[in-house]
Protein backbone atom coordinates (compact mmCIF):
# COMPACT_ATOMS: atom_id res chain seq x y z
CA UNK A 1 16.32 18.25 -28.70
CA UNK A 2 15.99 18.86 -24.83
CA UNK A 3 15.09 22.04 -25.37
CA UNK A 4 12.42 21.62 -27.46
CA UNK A 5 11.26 18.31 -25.57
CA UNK A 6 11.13 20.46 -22.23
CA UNK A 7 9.20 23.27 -24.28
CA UNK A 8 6.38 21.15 -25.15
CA UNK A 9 6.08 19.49 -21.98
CA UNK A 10 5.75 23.11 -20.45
CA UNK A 11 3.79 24.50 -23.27
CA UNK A 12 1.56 20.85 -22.56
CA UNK A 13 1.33 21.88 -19.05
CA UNK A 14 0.38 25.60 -19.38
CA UNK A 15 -2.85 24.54 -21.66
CA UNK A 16 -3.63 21.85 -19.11
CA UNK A 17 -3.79 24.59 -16.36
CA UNK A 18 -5.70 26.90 -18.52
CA UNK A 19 -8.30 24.56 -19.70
CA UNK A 20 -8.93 23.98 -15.87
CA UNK A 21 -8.94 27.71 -14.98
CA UNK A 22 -11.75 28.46 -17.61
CA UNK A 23 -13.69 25.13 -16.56
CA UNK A 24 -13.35 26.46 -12.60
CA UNK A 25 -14.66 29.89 -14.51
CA UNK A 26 -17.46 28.51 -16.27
CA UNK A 27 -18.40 27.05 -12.98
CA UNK A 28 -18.08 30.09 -11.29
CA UNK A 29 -20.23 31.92 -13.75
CA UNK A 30 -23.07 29.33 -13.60
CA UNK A 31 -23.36 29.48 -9.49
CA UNK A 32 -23.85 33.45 -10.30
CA UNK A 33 -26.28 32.69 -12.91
CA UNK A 34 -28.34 30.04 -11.29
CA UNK A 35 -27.58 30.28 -7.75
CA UNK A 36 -26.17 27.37 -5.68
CA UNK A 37 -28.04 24.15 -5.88
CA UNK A 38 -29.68 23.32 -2.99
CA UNK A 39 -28.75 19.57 -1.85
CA UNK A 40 -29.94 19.71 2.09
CA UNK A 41 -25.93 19.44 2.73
CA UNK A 42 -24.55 22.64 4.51
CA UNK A 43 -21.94 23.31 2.45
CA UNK A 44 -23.65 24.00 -1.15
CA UNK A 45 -19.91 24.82 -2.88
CA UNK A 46 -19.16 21.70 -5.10
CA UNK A 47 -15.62 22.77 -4.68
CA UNK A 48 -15.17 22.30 -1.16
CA UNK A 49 -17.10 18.96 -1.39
CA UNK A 50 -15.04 17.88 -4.09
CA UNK A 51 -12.16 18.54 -2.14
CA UNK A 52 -13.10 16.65 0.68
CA UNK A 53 -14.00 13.54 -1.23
CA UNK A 54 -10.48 14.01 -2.73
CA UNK A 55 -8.59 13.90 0.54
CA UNK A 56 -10.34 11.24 2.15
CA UNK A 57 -9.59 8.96 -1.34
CA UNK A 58 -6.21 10.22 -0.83
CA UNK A 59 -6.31 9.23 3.39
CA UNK A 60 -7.41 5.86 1.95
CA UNK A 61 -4.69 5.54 -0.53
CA UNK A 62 -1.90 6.54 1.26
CA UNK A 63 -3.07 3.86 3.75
CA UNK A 64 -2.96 1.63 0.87
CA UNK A 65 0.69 2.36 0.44
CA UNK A 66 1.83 1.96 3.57
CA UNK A 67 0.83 -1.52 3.60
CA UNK A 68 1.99 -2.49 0.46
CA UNK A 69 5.36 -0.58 1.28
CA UNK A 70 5.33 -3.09 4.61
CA UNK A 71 4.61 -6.27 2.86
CA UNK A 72 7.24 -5.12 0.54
CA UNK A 73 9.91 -4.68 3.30
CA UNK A 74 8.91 -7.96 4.76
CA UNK A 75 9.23 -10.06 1.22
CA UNK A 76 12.80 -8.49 1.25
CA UNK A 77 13.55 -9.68 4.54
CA UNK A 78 11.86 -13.21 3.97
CA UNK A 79 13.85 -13.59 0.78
CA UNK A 80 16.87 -12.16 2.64
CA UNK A 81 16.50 -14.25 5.62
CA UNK A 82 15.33 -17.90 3.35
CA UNK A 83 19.17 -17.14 1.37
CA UNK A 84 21.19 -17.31 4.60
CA UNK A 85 19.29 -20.05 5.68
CA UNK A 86 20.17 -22.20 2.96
CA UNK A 87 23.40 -21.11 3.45
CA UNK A 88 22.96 -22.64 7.12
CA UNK A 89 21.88 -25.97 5.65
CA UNK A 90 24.95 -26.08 3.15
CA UNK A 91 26.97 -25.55 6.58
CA UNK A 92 25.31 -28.41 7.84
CA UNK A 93 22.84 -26.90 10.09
CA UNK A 94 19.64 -29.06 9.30
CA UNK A 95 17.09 -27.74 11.63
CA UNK A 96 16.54 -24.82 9.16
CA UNK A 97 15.21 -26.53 6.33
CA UNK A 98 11.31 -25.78 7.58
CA UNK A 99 12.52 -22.16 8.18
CA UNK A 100 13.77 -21.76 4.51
CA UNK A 101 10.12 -23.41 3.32
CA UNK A 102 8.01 -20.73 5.29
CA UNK A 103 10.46 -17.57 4.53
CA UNK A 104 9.80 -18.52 1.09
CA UNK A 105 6.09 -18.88 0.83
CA UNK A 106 5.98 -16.04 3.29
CA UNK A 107 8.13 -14.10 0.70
CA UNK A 108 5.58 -14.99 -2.27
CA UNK A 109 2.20 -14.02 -0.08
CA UNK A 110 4.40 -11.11 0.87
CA UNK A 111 4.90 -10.21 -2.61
CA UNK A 112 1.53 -10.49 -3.79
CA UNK A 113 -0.14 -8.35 -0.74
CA UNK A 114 1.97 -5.48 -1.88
CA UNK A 115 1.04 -5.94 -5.52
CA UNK A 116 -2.45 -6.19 -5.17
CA UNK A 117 -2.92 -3.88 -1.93
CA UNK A 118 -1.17 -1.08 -3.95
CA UNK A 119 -3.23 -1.08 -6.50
CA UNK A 120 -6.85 -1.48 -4.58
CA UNK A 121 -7.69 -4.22 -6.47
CA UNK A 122 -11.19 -6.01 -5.74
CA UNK A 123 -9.22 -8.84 -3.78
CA UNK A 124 -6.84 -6.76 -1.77
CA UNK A 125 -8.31 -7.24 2.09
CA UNK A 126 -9.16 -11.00 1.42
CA UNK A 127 -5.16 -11.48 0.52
CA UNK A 128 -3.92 -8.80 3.45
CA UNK A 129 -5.74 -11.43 5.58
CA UNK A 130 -3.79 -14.32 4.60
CA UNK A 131 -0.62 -12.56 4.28
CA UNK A 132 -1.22 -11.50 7.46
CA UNK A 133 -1.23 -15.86 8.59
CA UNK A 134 1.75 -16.01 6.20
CA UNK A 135 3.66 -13.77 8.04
CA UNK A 136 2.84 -14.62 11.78
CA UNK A 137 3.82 -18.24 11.18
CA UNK A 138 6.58 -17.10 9.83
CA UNK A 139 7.56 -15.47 12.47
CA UNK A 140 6.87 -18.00 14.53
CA UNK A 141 9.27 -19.88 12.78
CA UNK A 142 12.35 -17.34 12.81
CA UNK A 143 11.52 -16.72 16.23
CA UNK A 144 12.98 -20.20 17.12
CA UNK A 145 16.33 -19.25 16.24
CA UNK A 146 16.14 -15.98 18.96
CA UNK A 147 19.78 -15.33 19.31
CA UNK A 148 20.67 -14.94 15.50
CA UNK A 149 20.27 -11.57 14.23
CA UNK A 150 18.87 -12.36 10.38
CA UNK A 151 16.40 -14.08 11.78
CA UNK A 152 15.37 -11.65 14.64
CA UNK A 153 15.11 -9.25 11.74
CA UNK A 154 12.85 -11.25 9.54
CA UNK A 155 10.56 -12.07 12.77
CA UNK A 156 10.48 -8.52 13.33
CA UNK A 157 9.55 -7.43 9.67
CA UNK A 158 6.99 -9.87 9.75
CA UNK A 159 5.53 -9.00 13.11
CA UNK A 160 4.70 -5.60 11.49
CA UNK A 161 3.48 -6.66 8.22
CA UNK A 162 1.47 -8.75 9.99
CA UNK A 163 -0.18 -6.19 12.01
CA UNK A 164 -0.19 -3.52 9.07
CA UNK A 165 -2.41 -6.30 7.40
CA UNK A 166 -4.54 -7.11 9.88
CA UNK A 167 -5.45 -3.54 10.61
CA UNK A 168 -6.50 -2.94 6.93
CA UNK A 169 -8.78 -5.93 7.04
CA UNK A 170 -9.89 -4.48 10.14
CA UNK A 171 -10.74 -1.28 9.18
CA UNK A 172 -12.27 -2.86 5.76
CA UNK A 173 -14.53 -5.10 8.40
CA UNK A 174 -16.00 -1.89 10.01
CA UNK A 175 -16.14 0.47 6.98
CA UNK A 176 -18.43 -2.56 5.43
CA UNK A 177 -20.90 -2.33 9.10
């Protein structure tokens, strides 16, 4: 059954490929016949434009993913960080009640960011901006308790989620100029 599974994927593959070499062809074959069109760009080859369009939508999404990958590390360590504090309030230690609260929404803006910044969606910057609030009170938060090392971590991970956020709505701000 594997065998014949992993022959049709590659038979599925090969006729993918060669209905794209006989499309680049048939492309090919026009530009001969017709001649290049003329657009007033420089470079007439629709291949090399194509390209480029490609690689800057794929600049754009890797950015994407590096922020959602950050808000992703941070809801870990939010979520990480708002479980040992409750274990610090069952050992009596009552001053980190308000720290549990904010890990926890932090943790849930967190969460959403990487959702909807991973997958571009037509809210994305607008919630990158308030995860980016999210997180810096957050860290403000954890940083009161300076000499533990959980929540050193979690201030950390939310110091950079909170700069990988505001430098996508940044950059969103002057692509819209």
């Amino acid at each position: 059954m594997k065998r014949i599974l992993g022959r049709t994927l590659i038979g599925a593959f090969v006729v993918a490929m060669m209905g794209a070499v006989v499309t680049l062809a048939q492309h090919e074959r026009a530009q001969r016949t017709t001649g290049p069109r003329d657009t007033g760009r420089r470079d007439t080859d629709l291949r090399d434009t194509g390209l480029r369009d490609f690689a800057l939508r794929d600049t754009n999404r890797l950015r994407l993913l590096e922020v959602a990958r950050a808000c992703s590390d941070c809801q870990r360590a939010c979520d990480d960080c708002a479980a040992y504090c409750l274990q610090m309030l069952s050992d009596g230690h009552a001053d980190h009640l308000d720290t549990v609260r904010s890990c926890r929404d932090c943790a849930d803006f967190c969460a959403a960011a990487a959702q909807m910044v991973a997958r571009g969606g037509p809210y994305h910057v607008r919630m990158s901006d308030a995860c980016a609030q999210a997180c810096e009170l957050c860290a403000a938060e954890c940083q009161r308790f300076g000499d533990d090392a959980t929540m050193k971590k979690c201030a950390a991970q939310c110091a950079l989620c909170a700069e990988a956020c505001k430098a996508l709505v940044q950059a969103n701000e002057l692509g819209n100029r």
